[in-house]
N, C-alpha and C. Protein backbone atom coordinates (compact mmCIF):
# COMPACT_ATOMS: atom_id res chain seq x y z
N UNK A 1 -29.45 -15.61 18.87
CA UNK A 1 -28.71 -16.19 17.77
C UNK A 1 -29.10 -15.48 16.48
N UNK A 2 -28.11 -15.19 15.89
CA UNK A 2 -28.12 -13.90 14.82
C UNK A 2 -28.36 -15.69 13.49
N UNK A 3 -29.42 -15.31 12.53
CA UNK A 3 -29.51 -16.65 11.40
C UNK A 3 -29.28 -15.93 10.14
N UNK A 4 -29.28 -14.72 9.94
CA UNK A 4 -28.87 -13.74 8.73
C UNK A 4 -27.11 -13.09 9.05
N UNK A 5 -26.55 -13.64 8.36
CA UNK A 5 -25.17 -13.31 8.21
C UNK A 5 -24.72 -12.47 7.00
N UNK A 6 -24.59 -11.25 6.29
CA UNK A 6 -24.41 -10.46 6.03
C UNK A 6 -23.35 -10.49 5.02
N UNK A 7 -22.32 -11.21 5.75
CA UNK A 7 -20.84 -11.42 5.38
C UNK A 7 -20.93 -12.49 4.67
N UNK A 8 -21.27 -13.27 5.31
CA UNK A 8 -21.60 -14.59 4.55
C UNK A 8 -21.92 -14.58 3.32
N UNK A 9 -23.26 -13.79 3.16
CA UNK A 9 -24.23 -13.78 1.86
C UNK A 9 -23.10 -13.05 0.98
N UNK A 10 -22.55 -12.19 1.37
CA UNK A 10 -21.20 -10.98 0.18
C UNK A 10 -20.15 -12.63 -0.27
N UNK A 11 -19.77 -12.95 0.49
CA UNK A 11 -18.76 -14.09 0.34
C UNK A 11 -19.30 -15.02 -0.47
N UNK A 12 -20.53 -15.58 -0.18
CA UNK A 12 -21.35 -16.47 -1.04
C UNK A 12 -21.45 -16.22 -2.67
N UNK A 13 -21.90 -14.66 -2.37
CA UNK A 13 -21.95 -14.29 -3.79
C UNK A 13 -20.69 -13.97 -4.77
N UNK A 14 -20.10 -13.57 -4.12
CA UNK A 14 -18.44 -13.57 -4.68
C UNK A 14 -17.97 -15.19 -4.93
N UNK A 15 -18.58 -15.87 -4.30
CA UNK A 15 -18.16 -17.14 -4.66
C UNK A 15 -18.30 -17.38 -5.90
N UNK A 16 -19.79 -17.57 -6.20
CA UNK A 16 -20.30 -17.30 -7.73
C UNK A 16 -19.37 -17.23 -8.70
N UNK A 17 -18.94 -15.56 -8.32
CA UNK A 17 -17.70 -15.20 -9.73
C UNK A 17 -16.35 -16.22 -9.63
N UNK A 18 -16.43 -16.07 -8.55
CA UNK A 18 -15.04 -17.09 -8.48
C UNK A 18 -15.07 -18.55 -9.17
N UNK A 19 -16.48 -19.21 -9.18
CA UNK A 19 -16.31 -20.57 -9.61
C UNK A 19 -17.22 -20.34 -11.19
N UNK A 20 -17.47 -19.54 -11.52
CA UNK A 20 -17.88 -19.05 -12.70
C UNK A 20 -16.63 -18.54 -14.04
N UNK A 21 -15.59 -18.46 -13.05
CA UNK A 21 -14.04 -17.81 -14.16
C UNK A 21 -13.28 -19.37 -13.94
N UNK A 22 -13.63 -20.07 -13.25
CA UNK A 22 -13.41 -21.64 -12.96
C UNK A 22 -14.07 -22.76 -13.80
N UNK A 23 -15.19 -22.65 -13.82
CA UNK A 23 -16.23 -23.47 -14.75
C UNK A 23 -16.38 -22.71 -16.12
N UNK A 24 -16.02 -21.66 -16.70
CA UNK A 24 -16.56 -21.23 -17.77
C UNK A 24 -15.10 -20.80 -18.73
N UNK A 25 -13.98 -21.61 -17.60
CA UNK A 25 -12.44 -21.40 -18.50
C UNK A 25 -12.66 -22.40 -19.76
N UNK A 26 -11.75 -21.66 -20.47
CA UNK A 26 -11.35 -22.73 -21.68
C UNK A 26 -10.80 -23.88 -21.54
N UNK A 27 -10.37 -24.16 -20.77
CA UNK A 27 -9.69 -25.24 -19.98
C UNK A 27 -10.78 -26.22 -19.29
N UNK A 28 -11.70 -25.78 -18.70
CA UNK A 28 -12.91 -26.55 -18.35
C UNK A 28 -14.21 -26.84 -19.26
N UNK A 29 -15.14 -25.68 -19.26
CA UNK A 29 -16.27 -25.75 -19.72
C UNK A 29 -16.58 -24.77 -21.01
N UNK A 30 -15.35 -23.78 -20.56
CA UNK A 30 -15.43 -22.73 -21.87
C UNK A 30 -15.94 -22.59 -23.18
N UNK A 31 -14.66 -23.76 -23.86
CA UNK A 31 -14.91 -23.70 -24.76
C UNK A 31 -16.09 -24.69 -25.46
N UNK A 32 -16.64 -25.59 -24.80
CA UNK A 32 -17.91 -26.10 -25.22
C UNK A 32 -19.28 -25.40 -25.06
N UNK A 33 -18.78 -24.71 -24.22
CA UNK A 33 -20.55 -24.16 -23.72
C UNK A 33 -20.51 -22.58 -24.40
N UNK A 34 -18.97 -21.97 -25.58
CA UNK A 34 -19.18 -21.00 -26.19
C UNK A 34 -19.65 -21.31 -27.27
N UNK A 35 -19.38 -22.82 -27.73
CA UNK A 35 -20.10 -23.78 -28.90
C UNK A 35 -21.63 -23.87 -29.12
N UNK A 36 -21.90 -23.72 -27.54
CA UNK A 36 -23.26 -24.41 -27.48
C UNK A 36 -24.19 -23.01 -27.29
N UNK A 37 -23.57 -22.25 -26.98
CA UNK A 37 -24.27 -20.79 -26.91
C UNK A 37 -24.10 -20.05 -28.47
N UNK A 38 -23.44 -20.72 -29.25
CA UNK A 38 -23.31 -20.20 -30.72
C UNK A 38 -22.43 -18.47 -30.64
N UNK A 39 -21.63 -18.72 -29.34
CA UNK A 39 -20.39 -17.34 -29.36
C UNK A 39 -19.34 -17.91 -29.88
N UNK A 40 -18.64 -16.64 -30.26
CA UNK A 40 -16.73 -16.93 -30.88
C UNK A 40 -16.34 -15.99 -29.52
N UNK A 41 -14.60 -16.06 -29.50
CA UNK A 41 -13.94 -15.54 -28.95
C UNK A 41 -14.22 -14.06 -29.01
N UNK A 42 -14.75 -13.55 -30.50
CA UNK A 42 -15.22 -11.54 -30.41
C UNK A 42 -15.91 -11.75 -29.77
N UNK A 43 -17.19 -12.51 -30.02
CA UNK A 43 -18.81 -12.07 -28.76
C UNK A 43 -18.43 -12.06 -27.11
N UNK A 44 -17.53 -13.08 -26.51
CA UNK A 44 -17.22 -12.75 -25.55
C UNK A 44 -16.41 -11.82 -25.20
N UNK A 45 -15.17 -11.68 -26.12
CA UNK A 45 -14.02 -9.91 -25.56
C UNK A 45 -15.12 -9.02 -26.31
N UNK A 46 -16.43 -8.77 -27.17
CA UNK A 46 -16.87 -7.53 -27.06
C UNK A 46 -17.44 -7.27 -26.26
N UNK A 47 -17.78 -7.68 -24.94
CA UNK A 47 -18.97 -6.93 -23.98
C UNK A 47 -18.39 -6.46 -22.73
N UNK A 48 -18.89 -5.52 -22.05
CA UNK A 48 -18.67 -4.39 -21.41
C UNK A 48 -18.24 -5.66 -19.89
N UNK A 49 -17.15 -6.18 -19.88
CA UNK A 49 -16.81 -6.77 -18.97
C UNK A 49 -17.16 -6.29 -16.82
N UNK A 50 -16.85 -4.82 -17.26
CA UNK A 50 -17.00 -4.52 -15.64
C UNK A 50 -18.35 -4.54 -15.64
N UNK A 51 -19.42 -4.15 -16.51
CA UNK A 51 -20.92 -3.92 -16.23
C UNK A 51 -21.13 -5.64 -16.10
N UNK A 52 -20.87 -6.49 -16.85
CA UNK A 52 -21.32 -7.75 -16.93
C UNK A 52 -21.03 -8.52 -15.35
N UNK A 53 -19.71 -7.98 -15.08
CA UNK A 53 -19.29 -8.57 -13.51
C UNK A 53 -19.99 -8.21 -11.95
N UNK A 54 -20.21 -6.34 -12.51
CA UNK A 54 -21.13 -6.00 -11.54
C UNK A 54 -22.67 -6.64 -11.63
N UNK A 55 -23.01 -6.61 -12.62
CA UNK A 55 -24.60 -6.99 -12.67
C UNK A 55 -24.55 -8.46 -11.88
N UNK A 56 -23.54 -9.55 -12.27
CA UNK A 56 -23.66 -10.71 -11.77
C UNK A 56 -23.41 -10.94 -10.44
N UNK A 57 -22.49 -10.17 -10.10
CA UNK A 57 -22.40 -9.90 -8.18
C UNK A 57 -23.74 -9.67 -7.58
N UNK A 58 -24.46 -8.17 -8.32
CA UNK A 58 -25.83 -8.27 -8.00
C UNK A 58 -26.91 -9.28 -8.09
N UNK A 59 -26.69 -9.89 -8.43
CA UNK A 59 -27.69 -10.81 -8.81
C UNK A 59 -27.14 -12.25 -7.98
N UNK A 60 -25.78 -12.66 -8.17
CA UNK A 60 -25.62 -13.68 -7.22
C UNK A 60 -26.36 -13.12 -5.69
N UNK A 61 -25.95 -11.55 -5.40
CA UNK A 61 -26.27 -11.37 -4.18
C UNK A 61 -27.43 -11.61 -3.58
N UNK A 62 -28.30 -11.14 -4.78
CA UNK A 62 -30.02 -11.24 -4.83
C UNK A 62 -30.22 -13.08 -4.79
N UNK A 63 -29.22 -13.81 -4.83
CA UNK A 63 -29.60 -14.99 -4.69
C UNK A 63 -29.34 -15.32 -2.87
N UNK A 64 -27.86 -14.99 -2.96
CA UNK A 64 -27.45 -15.10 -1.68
C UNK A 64 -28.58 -14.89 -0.27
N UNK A 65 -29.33 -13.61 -0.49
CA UNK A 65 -30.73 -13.31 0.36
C UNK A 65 -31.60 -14.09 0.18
N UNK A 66 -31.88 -14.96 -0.19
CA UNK A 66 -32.90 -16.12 -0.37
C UNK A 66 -32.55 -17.10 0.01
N UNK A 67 -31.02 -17.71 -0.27
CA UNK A 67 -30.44 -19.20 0.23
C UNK A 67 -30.72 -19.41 2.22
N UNK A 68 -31.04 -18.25 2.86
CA UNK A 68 -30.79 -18.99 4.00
C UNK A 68 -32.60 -19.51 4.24
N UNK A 69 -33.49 -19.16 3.57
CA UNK A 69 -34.60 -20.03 4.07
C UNK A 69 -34.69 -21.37 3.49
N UNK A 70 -33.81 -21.06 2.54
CA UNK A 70 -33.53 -22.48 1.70
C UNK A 70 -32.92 -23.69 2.87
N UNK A 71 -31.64 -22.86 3.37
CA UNK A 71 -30.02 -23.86 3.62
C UNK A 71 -30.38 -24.16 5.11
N UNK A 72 -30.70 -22.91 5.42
CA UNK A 72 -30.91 -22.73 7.23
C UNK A 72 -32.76 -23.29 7.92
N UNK A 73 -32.38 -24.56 8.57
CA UNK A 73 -33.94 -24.64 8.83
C UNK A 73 -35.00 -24.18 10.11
N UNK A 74 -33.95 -22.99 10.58
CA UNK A 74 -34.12 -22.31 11.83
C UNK A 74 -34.63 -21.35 11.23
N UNK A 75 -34.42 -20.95 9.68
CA UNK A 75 -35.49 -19.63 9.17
C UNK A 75 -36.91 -19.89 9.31
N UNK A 76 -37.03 -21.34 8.86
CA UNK A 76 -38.79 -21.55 9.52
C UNK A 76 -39.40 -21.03 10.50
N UNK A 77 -39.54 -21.59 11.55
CA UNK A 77 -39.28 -20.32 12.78
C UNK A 77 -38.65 -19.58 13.02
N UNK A 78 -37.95 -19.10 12.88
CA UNK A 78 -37.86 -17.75 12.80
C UNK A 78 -38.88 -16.41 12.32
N UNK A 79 -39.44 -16.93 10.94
CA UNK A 79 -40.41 -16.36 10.08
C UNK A 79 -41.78 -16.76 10.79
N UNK A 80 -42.12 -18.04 11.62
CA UNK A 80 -43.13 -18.07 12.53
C UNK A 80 -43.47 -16.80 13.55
N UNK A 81 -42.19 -16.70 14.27
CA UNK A 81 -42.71 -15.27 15.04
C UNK A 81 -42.61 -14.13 14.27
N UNK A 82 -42.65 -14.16 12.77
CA UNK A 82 -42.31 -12.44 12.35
C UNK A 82 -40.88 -12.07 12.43
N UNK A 83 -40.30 -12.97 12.45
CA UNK A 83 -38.61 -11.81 12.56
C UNK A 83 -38.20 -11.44 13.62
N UNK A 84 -39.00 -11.37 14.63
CA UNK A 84 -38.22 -10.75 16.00
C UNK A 84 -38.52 -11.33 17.35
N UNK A 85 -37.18 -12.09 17.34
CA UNK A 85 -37.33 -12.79 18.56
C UNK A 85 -37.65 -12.23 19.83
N UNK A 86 -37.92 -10.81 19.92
CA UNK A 86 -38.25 -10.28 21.06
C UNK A 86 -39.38 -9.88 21.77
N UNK A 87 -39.87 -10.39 20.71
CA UNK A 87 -41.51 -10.64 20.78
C UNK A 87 -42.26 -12.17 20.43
N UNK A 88 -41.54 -12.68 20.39
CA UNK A 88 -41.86 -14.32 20.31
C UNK A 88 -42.25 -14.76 21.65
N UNK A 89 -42.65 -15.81 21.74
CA UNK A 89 -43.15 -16.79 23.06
C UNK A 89 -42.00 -17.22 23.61
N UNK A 90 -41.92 -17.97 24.44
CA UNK A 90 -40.89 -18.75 25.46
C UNK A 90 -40.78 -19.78 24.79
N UNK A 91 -41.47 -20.31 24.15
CA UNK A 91 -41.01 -21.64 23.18
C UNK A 91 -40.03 -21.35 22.29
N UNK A 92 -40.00 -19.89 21.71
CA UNK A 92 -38.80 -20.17 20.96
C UNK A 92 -38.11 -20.07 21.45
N UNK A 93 -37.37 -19.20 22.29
CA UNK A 93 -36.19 -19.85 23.02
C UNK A 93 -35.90 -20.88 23.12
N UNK A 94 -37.17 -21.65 23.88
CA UNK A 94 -36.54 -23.45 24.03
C UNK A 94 -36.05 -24.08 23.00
N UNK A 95 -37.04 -23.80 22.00
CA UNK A 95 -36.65 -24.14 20.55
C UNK A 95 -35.40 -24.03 20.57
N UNK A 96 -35.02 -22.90 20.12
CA UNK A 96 -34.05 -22.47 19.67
C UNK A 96 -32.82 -23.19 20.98
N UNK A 97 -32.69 -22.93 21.76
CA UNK A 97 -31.71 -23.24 22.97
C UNK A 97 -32.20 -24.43 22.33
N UNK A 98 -32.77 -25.80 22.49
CA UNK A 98 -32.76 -27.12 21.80
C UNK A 98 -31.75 -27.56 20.34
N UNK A 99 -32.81 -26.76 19.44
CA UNK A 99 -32.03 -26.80 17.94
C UNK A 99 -31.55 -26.08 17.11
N UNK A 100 -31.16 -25.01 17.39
CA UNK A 100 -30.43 -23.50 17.32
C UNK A 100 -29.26 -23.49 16.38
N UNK A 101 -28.25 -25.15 16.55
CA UNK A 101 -27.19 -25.33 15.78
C UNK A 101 -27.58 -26.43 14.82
N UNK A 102 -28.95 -27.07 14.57
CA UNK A 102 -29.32 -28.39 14.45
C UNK A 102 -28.77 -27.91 12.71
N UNK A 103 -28.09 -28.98 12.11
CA UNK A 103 -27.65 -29.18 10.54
C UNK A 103 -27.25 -27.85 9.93
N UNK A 104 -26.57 -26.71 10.96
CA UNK A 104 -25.74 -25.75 10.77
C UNK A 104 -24.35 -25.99 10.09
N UNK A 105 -24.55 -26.87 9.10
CA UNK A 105 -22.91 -27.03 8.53
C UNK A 105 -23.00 -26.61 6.96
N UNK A 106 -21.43 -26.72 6.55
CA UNK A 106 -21.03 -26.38 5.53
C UNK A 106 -22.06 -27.85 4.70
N UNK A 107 -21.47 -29.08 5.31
CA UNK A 107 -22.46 -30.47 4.57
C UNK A 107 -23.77 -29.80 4.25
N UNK A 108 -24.27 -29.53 5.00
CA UNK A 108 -25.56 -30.03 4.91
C UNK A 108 -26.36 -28.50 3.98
N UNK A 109 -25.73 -27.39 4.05
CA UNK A 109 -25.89 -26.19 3.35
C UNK A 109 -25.17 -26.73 1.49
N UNK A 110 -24.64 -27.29 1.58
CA UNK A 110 -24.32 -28.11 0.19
C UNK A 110 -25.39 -28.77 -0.51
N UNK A 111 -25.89 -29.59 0.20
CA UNK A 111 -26.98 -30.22 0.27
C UNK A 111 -28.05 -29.83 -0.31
N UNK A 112 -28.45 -28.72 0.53
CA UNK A 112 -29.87 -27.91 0.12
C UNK A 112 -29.35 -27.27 -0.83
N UNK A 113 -28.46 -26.52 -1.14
CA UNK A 113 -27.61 -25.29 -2.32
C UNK A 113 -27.99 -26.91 -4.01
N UNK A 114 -27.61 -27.29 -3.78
CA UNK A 114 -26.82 -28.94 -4.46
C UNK A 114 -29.04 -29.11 -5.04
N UNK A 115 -29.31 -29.16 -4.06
CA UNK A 115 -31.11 -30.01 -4.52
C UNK A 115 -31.68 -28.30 -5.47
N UNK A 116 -31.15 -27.58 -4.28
CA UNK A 116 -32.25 -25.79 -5.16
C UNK A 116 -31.58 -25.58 -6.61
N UNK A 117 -30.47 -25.93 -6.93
CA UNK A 117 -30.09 -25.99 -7.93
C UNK A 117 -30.78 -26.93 -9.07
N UNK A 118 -30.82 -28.15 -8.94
CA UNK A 118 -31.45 -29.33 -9.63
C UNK A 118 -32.88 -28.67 -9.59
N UNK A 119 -34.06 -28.77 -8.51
CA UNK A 119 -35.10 -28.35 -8.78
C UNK A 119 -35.74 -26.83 -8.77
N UNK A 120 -34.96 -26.12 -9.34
CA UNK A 120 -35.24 -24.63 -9.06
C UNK A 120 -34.45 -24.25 -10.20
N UNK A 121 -32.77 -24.09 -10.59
CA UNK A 121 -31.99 -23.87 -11.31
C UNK A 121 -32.28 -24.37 -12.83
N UNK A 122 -32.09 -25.48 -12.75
CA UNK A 122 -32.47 -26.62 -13.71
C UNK A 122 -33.43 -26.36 -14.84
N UNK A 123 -34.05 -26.59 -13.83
CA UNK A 123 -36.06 -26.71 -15.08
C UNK A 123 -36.09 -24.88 -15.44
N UNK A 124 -35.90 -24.00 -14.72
CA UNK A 124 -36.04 -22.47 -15.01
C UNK A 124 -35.09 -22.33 -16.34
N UNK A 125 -33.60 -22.47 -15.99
CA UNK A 125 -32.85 -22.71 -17.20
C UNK A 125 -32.99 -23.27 -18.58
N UNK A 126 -33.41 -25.01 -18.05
CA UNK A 126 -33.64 -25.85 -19.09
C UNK A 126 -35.15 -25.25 -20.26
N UNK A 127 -36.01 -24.60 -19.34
CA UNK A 127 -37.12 -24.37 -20.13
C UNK A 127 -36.75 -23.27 -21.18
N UNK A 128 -36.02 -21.68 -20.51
CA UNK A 128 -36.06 -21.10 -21.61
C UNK A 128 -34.49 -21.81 -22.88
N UNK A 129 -33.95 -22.18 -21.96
CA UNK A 129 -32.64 -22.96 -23.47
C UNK A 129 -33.72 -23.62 -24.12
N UNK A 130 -34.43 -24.62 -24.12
CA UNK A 130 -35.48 -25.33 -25.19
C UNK A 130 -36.35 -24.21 -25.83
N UNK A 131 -37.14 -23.15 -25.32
CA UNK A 131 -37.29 -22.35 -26.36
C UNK A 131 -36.19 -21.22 -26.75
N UNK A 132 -35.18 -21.44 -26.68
CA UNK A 132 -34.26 -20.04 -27.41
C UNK A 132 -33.56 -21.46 -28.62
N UNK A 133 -34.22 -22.90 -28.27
CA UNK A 133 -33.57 -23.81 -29.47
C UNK A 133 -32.17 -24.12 -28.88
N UNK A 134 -32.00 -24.03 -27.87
CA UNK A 134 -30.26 -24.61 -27.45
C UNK A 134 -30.19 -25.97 -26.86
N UNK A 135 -28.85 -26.17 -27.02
CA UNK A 135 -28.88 -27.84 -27.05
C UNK A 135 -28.94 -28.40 -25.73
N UNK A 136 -29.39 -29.68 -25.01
CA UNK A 136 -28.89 -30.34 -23.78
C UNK A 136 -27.45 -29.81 -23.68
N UNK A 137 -26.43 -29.60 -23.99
CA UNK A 137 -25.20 -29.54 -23.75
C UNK A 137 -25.47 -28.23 -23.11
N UNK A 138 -25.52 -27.24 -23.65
CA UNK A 138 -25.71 -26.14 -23.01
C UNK A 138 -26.53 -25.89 -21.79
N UNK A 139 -27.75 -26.62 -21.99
CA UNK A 139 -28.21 -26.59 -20.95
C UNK A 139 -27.69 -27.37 -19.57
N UNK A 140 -26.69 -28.32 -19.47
CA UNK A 140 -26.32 -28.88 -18.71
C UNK A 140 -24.84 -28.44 -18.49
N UNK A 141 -23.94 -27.54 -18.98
CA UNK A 141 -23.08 -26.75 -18.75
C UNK A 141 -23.49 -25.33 -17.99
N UNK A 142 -24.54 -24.97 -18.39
CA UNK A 142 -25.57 -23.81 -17.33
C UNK A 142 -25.75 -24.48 -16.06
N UNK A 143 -26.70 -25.43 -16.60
CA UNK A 143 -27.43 -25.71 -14.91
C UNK A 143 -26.56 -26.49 -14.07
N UNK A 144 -25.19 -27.24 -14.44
CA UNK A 144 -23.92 -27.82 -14.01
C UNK A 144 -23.53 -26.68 -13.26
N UNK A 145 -23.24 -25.44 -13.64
CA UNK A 145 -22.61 -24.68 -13.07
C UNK A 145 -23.52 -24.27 -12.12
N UNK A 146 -24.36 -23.78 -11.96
CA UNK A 146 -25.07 -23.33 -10.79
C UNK A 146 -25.90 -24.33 -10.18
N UNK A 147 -26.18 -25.38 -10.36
CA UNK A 147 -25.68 -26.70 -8.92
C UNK A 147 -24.28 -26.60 -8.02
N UNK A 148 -23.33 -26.32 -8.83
CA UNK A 148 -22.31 -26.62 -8.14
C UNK A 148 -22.26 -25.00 -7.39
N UNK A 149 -22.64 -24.01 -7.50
CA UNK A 149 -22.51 -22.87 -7.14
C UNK A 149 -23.66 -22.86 -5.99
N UNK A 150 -24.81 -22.76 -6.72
CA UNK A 150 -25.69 -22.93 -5.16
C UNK A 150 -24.96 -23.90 -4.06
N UNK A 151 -24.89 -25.14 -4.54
CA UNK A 151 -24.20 -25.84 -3.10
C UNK A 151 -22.87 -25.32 -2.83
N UNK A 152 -22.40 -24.59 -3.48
CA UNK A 152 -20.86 -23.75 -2.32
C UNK A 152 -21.60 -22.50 -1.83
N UNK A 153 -22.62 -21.47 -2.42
CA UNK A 153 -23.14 -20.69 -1.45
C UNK A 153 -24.43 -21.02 -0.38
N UNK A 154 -24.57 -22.33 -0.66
CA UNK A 154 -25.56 -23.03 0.61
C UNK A 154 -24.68 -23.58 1.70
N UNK A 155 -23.50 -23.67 0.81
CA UNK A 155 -22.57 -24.23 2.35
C UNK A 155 -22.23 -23.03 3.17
N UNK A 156 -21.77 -22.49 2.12
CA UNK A 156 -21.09 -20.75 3.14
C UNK A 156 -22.14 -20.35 4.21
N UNK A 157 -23.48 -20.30 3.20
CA UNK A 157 -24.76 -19.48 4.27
C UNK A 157 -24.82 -20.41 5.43
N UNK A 158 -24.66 -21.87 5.16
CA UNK A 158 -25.58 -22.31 6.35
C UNK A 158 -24.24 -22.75 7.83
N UNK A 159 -22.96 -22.78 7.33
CA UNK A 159 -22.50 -22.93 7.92
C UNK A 159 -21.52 -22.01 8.88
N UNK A 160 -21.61 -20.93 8.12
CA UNK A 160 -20.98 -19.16 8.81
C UNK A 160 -21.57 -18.64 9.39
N UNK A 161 -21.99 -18.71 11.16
CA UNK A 161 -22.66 -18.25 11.80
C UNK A 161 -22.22 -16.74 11.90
């Protein structure tokens, strides 16, 4: 059973942008959280849009490689034998033949995406907005958005075999 999906993690991270041009429209969250970041309409059309999109793909991606020890709880063991089941004991097999699909869903990868956000996203965010002086609003239009983003790329990872 393959627990690193490849495709997944690209999709996951593309998700990102996708609910990031979603949550950060003027229509949604835009225009408060350009308030709360102290931008106008120039600061956002002046910056180098394709560098800003690539860097964030990279970096969702660099998240995406981390969510499955998060989402997936078959990475535990997994990382017990070292990575390679071909040198593991006979227990993992059983293991695995036992609980191999155990809380493999889109739910439950929400879940974990949904909590790593709150205690991981959150307080990392919230700390430097309190020293750069920015308001709760901002900070909860940030860390709003990537709650809701980790739990759509915790669902993707954990549930796209």
């Amino acid at each position: 059973m393959e627990l690193l999906n490849p495709v997944a993690m690209l999709v996951a991270a593309i998700s990102a942008l996708v609910i990031g041009f979603i949550w950060y429209n003027p229509k949604v969250f835009g225009n408060a959280w350009m308030k709360a970041a102290g931008m106008t309409d120039e600061d956002v059309k002046g910056g180098n849009m394709v560098k800003i999109l690539v860097l964030a793909l990279i970096f969702a991606f660099l998240l995406s490689t981390a969510l499955p020890g998060i989402v997936i709880h078959q990475m535990g063991v997994f990382s017990l034998i070292g990575g390679d089941p071909s040198i593991a004991e006979p227990s993992y097999a059983a293991l695995m033949a036992d609980y191999g699909d155990a809380f493999r869903t889109f739910k439950h990868g929400v879940l974990h995406g949904v909590l790593t956000g709150i205690f991981i996203a959150l307080p990392i965010l919230g700390t430097n907005a309190l020293f750069e002086r920015k308001s709760a609003k901002y900070i909860f239009i940030n860390a709003g958005y990537w709650i809701v983003t980790l739990g759509v790329m915790g669902g993707i990872i954990c549930a796209w075999r």
